[in-house]
Structure formats: C-alpha cells, structure tokens
C-alpha atoms as a PDB file:
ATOM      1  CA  UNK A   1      40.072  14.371 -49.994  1.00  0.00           C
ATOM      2  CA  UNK A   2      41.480  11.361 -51.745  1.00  0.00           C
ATOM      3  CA  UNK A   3      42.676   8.816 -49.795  1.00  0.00           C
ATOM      4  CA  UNK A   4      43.765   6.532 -52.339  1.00  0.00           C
ATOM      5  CA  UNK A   5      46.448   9.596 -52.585  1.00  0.00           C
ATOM      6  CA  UNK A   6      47.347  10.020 -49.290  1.00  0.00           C
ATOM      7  CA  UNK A   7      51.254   8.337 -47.782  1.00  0.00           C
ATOM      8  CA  UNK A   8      51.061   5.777 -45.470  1.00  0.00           C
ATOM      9  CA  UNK A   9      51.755   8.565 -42.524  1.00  0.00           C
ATOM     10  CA  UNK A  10      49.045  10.830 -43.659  1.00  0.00           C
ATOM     11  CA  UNK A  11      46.767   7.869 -42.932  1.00  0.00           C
ATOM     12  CA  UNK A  12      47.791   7.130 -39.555  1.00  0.00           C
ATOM     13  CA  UNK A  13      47.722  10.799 -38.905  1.00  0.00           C
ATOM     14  CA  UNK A  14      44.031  10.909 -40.663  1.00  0.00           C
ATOM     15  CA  UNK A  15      42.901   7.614 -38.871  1.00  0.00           C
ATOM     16  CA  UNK A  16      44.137   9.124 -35.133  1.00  0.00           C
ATOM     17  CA  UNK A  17      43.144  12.321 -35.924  1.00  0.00           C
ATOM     18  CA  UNK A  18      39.780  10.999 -36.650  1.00  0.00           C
ATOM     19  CA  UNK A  19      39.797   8.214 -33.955  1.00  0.00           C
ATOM     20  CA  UNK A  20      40.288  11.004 -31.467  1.00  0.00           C
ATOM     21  CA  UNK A  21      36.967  13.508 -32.758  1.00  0.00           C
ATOM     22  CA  UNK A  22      35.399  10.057 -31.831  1.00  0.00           C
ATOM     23  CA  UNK A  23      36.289  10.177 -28.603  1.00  0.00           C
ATOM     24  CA  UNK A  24      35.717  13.464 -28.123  1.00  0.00           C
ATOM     25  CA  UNK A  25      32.250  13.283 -29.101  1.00  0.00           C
ATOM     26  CA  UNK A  26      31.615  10.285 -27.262  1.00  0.00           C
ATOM     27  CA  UNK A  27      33.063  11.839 -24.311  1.00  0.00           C
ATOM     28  CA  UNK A  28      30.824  14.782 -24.805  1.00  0.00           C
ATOM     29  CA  UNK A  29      27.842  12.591 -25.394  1.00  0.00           C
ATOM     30  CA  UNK A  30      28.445  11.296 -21.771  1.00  0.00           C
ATOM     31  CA  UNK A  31      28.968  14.158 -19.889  1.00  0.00           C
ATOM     32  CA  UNK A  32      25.979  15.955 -21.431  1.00  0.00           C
ATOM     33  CA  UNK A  33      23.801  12.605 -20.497  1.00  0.00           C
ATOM     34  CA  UNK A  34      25.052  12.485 -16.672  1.00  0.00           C
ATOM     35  CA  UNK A  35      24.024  16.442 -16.875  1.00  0.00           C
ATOM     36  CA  UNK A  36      20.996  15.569 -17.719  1.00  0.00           C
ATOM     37  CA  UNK A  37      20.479  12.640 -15.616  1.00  0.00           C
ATOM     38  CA  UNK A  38      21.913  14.573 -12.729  1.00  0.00           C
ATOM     39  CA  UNK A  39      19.564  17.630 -13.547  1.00  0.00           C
ATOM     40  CA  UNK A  40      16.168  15.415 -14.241  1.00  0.00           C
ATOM     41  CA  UNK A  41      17.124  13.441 -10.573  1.00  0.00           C
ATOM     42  CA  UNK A  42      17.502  16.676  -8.919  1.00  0.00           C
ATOM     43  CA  UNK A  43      14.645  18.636 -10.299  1.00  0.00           C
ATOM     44  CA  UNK A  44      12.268  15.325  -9.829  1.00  0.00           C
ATOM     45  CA  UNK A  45      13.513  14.906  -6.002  1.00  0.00           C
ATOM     46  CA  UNK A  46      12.671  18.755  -5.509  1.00  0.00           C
ATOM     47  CA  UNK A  47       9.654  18.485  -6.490  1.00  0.00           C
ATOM     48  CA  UNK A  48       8.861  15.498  -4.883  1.00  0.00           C
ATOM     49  CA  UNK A  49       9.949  16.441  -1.721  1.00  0.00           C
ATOM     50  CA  UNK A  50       7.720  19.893  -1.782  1.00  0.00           C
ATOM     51  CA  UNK A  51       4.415  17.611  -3.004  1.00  0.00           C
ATOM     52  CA  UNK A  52       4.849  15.789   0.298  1.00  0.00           C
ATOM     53  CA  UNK A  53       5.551  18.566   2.804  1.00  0.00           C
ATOM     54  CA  UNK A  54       2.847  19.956   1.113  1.00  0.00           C
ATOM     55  CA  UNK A  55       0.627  16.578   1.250  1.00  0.00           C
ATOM     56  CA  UNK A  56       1.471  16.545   4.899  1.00  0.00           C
ATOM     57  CA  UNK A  57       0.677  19.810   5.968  1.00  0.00           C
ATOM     58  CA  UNK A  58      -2.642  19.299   4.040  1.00  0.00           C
ATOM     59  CA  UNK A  59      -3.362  16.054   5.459  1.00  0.00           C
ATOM     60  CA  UNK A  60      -2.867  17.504   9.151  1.00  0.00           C
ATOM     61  CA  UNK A  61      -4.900  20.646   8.298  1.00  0.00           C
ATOM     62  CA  UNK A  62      -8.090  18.524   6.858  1.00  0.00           C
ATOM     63  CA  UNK A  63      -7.712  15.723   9.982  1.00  0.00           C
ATOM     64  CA  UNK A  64      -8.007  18.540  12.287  1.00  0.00           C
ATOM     65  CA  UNK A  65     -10.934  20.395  10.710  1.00  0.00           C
ATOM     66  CA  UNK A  66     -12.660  17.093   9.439  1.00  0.00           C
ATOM     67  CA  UNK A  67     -12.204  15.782  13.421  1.00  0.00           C
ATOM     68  CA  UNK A  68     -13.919  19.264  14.362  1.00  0.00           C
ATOM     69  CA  UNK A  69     -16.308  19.057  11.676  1.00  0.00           C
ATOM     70  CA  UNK A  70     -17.343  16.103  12.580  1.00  0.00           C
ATOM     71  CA  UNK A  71     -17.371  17.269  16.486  1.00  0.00           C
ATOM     72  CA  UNK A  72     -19.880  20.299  15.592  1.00  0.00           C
ATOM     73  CA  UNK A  73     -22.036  17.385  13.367  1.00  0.00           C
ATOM     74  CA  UNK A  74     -22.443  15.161  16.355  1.00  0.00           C
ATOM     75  CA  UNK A  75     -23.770  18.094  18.340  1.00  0.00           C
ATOM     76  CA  UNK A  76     -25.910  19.033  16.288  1.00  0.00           C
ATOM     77  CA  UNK A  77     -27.559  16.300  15.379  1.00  0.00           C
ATOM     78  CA  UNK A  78     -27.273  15.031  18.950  1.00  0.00           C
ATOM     79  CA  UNK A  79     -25.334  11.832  18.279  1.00  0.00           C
ATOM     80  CA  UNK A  80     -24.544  10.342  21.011  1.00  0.00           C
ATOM     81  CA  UNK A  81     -22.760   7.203  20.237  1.00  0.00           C
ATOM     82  CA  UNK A  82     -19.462   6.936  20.139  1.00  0.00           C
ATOM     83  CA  UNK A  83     -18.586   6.311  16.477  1.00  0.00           C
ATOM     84  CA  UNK A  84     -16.004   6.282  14.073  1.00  0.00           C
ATOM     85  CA  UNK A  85     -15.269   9.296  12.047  1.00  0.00           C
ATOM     86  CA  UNK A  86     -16.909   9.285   9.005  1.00  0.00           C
ATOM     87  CA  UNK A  87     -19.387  11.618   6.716  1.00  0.00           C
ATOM     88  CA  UNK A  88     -20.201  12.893   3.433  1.00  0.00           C
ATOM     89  CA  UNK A  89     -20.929  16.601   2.581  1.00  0.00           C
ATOM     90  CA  UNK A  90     -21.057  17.828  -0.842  1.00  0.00           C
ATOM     91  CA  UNK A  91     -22.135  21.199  -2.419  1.00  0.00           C
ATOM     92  CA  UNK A  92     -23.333  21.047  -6.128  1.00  0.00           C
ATOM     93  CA  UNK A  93     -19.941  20.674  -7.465  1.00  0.00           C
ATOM     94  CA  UNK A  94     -17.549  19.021  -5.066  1.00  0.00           C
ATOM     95  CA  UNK A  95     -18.207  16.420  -2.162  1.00  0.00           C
ATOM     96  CA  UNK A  96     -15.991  15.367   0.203  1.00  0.00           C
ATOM     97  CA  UNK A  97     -15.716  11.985   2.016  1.00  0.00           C
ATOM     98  CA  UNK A  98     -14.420  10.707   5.469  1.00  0.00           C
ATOM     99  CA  UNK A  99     -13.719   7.140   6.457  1.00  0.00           C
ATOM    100  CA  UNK A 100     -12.397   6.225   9.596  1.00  0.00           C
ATOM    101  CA  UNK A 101     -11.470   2.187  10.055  1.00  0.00           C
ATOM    102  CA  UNK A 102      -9.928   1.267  13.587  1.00  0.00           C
ATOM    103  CA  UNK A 103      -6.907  -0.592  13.054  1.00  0.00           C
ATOM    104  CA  UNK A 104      -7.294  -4.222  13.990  1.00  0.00           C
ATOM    105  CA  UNK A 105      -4.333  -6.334  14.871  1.00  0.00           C
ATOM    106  CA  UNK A 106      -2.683  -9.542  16.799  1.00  0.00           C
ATOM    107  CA  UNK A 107      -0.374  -9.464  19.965  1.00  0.00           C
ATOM    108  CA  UNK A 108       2.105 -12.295  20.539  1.00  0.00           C
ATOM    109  CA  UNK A 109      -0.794 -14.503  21.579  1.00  0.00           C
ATOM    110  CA  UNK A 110      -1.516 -14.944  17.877  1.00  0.00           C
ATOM    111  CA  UNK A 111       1.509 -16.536  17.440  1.00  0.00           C
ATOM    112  CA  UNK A 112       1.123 -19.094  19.460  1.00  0.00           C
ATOM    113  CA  UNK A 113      -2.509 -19.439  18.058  1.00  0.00           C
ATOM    114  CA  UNK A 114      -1.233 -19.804  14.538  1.00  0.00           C
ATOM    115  CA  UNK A 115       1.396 -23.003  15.657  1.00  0.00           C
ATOM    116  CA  UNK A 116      -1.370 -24.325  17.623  1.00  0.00           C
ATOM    117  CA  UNK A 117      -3.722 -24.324  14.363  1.00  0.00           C
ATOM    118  CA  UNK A 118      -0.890 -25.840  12.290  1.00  0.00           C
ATOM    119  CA  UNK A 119      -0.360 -28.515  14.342  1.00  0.00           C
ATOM    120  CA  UNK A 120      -4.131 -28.974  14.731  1.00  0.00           C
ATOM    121  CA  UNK A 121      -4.944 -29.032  11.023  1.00  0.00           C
ATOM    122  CA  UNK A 122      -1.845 -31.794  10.323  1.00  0.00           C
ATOM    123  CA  UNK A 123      -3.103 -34.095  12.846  1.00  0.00           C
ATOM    124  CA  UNK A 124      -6.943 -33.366  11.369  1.00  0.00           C
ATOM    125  CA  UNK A 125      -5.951 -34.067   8.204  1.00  0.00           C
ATOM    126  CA  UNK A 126      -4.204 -37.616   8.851  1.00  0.00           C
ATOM    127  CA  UNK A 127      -7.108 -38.580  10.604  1.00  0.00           C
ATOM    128  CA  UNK A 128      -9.643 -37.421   7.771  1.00  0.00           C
ATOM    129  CA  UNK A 129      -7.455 -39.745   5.514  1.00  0.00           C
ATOM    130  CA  UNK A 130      -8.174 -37.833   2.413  1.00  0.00           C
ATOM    131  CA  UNK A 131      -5.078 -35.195   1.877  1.00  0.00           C
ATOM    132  CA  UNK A 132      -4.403 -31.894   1.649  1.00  0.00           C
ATOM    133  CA  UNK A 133      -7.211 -31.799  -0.729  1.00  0.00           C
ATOM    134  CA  UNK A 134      -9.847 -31.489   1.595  1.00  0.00           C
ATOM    135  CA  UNK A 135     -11.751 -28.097   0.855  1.00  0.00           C
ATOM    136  CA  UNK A 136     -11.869 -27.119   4.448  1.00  0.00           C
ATOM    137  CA  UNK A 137      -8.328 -27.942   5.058  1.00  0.00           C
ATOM    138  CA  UNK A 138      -7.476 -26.030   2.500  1.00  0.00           C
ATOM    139  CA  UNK A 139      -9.344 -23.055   3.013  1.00  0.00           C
ATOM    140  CA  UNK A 140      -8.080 -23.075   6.511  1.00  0.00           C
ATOM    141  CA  UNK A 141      -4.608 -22.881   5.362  1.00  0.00           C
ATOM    142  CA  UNK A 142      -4.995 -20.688   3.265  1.00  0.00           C
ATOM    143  CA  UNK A 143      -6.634 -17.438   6.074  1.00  0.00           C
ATOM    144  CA  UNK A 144      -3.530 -18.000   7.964  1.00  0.00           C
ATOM    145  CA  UNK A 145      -1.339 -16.383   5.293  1.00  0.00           C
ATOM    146  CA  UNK A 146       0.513 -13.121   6.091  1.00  0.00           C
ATOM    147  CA  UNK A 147       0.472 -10.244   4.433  1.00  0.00           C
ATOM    148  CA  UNK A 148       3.335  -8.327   3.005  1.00  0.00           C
ATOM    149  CA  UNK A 149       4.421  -6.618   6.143  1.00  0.00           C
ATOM    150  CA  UNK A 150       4.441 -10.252   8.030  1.00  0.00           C
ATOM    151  CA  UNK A 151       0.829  -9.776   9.869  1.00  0.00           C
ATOM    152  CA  UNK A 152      -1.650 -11.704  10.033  1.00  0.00           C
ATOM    153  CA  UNK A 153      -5.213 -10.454   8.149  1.00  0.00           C
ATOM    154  CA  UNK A 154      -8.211  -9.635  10.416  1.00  0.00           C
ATOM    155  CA  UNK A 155     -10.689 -10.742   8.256  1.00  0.00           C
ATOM    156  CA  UNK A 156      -9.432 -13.850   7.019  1.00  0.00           C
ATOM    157  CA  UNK A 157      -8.762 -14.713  10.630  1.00  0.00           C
ATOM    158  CA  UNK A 158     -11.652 -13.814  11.305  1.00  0.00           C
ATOM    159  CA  UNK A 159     -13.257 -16.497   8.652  1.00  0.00           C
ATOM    160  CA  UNK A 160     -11.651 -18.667  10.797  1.00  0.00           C
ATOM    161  CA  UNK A 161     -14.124 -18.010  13.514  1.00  0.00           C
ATOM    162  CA  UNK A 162     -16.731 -19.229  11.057  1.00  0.00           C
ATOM    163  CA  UNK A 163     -15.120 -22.613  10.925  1.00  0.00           C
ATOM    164  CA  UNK A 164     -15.857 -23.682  14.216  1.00  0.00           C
ATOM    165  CA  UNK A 165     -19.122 -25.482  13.325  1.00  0.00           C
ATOM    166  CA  UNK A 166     -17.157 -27.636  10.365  1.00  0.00           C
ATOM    167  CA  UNK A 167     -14.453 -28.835  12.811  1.00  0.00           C
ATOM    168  CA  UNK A 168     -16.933 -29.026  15.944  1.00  0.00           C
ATOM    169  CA  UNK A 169     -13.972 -29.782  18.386  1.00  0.00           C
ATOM    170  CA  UNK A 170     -13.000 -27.987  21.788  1.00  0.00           C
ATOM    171  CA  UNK A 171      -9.627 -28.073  20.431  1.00  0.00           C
ATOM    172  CA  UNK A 172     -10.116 -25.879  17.345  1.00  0.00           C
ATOM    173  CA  UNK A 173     -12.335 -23.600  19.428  1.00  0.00           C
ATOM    174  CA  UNK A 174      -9.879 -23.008  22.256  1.00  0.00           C
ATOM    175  CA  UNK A 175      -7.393 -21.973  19.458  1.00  0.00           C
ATOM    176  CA  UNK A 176      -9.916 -19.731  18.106  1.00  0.00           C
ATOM    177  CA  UNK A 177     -10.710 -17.779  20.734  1.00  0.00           C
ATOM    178  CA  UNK A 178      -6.667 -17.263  21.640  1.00  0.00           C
ATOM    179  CA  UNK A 179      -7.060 -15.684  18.350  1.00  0.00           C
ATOM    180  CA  UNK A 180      -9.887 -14.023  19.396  1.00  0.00           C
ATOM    181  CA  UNK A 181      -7.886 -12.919  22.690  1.00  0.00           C
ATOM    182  CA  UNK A 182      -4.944 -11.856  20.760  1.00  0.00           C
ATOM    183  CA  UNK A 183      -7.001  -9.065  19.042  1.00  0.00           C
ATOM    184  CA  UNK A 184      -6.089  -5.594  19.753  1.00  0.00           C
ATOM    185  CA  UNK A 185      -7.153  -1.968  18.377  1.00  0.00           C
ATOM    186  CA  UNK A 186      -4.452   0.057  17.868  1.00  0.00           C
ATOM    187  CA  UNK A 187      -6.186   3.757  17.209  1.00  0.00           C
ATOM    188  CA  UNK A 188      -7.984   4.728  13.713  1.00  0.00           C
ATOM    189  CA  UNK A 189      -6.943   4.975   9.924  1.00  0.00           C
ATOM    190  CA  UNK A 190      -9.129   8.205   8.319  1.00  0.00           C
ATOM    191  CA  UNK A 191      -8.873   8.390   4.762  1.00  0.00           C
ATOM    192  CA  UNK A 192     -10.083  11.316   3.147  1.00  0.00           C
ATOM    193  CA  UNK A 193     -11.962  11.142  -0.668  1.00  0.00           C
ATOM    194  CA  UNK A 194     -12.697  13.418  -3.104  1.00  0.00           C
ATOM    195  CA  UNK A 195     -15.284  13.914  -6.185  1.00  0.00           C
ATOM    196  CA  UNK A 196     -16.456  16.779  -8.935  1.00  0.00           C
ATOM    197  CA  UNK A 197     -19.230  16.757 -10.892  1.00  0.00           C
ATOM    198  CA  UNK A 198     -18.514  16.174 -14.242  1.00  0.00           C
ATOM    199  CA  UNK A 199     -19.462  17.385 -17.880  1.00  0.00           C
ATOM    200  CA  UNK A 200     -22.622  14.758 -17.589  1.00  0.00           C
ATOM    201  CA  UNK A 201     -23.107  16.097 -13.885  1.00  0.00           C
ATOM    202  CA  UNK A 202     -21.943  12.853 -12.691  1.00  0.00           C
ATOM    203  CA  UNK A 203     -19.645  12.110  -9.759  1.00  0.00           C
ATOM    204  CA  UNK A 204     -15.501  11.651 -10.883  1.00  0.00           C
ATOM    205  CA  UNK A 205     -13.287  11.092  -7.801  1.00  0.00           C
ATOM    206  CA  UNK A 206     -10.446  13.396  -7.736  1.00  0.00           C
ATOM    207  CA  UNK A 207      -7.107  11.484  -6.828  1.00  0.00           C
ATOM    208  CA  UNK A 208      -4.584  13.156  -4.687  1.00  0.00           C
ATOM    209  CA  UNK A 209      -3.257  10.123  -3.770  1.00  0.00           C
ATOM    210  CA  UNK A 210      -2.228  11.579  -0.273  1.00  0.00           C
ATOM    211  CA  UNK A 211      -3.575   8.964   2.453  1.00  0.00           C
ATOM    212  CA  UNK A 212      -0.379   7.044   2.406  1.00  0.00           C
ATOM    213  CA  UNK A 213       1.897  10.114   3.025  1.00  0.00           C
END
C-alpha cells in the first residue's frame, strides 16, 4: 500500500483502523497475562497447601513414633533419667536425627528485671565517668536486646549471669537473679534431621524443611 496515495480520509480511516488492532492486541496481551498470573497463583497455592497438610501429617506421624522409639530405647538400655528426646540411628544409607531443646522463656518478672538493669547500668556508667564506651557497659547493653518476636534471648541473658563478678554489687545481683526467677520452661521443641550417604559414601543432609510447619 502507498500511502503517499492515499486521501486524507483513507488515512484517518488507516490510522484508527490501525490504532484500534493496537488495542486489541494490547488488550489481549493483558488478559492472557492475568490468565496466567491467575493460573500460576492458583496452581502454586494448591500445591502449597497439599506440601503442608502433607508436612503436618508427617511431622505428627514421626513425633509419635520417634517419642515411642525413643520410649522402647530407654527401656532397653535401662535409662533411667529423665532426658530430653534425642538420638541418632542410621542404617548404611540413611540416618535419622532427633533433637529435643526445652523451650526457655521470661514471665512478667523479666520485665521489671530489664528496667531495673537499665536504670542500673545509667547510674553505673555516670559514676565510672568514662561513657558509653566502656566494654562492659556495652556488652551489657547489648544481651538485653530482643529478638524479632519481642522476647528476650536465654542465652544472652544468661551471659548476664556471668557479669556478676565485673559489677560485684548486691544491686546488679538482686536484678540478676529476678531474671533468674523470671525463667520458665514452657514444654519441648523436637526437630527432626535427615542424611544419605552420598556418591563418596559421605553423609549429605536431606532438607525437608518441615520443622517450622
């Protein structure tokens, strides 16, 4: 087609007529990507949601027979402390771990203990004269940061403990052992690993990546 040919009409007619196939395809661009965005959400959700029934249902099934596993282990070896669950059993191929931690946190008490230490350490620090620099000072700050969820760590208050000796005063061990008051087990976190032997017959850890469901 020559355009150079064409009337002034038959341009505006050629130029909406092709100004509209633009459209079109643009429209059909879109509707074919929220297809496919709607269809790859879907199909990803499905799936999703079936890997962690299934996760579920297979991390209640192995707590159960790891708990009477480890029952039938105890009596036979004649165990009689009471201790966390927790063993390793392996065949040639495939071993199978079992940790149990006991879940350590603070009541309200800790709270109070963690004002108590502020205002301790502010009124230490004046009197040591030389800043916020000090190494201890800082350390000490430091353990009483929360985590994520808003708690306070077990084991860095529990480096606090080991501070006593540096500060030697009644006050910092009265707050201490608030904190040490304030301590509660609240029941036990099992985690469950597992490993294959690999083309060099070493030990690869297999990663279901199921203790968190």
């Amino acid at each position: 087609m020559d355009i150079d040919k064409l009337s002034t009409k038959e341009r505006e007619a050629l130029l909406h007529a092709l100004s509209a196939k633009k459209k079109q395809e643009e429209t059909a661009r879109r509707k074919n990507y929220q297809k496919m965005r709607t269809r790859f959400i879907s199909s990803v959700e499905k799936r999703l949601r079936k890997y962690v029934k299934d996760g579920q249902a297979f991390k209640s099934w192995l707590r159960d027979e790891a708990e009477s596993y480890y029952k039938a282990l105890k009596e036979y070896g004649e165990l009689k402390r009471d201790e966390q669950l927790g063993f390793t059993v392996n065949n040639d191929t495939f071993r199978i771990q079992v940790k149990g931690n006991r879940v350590k946190r603070f009541d309200e008490r800790a709270d109070i203990a963690e004002k108590r230490l502020i205002d301790y350490l502010s009124k230490w620090i004046k009197q040591r004269g030389d800043g916020e620099r000090n190494p201890i000072y800082k350390l000490a700050m430091s353990l009483l940061q929360r985590n994520e969820y808003g708690d306070l760590d077990y084991k860095s208050i529990s480096r606090l403990y080991e501070l006593e000796e540096d500060f030697n005063d009644t006050e910092y061990t009265e707050i201490m052992q608030l904190f040490r008051e304030s301590n509660t087990v609240e029941g036990n976190v099992i985690r469950f690993y597992f490993e294959e032997k690999d083309e060099l017959n070493k030990w690869k850890r297999i990663e279901p990546s199921f203790n968190q469901i």
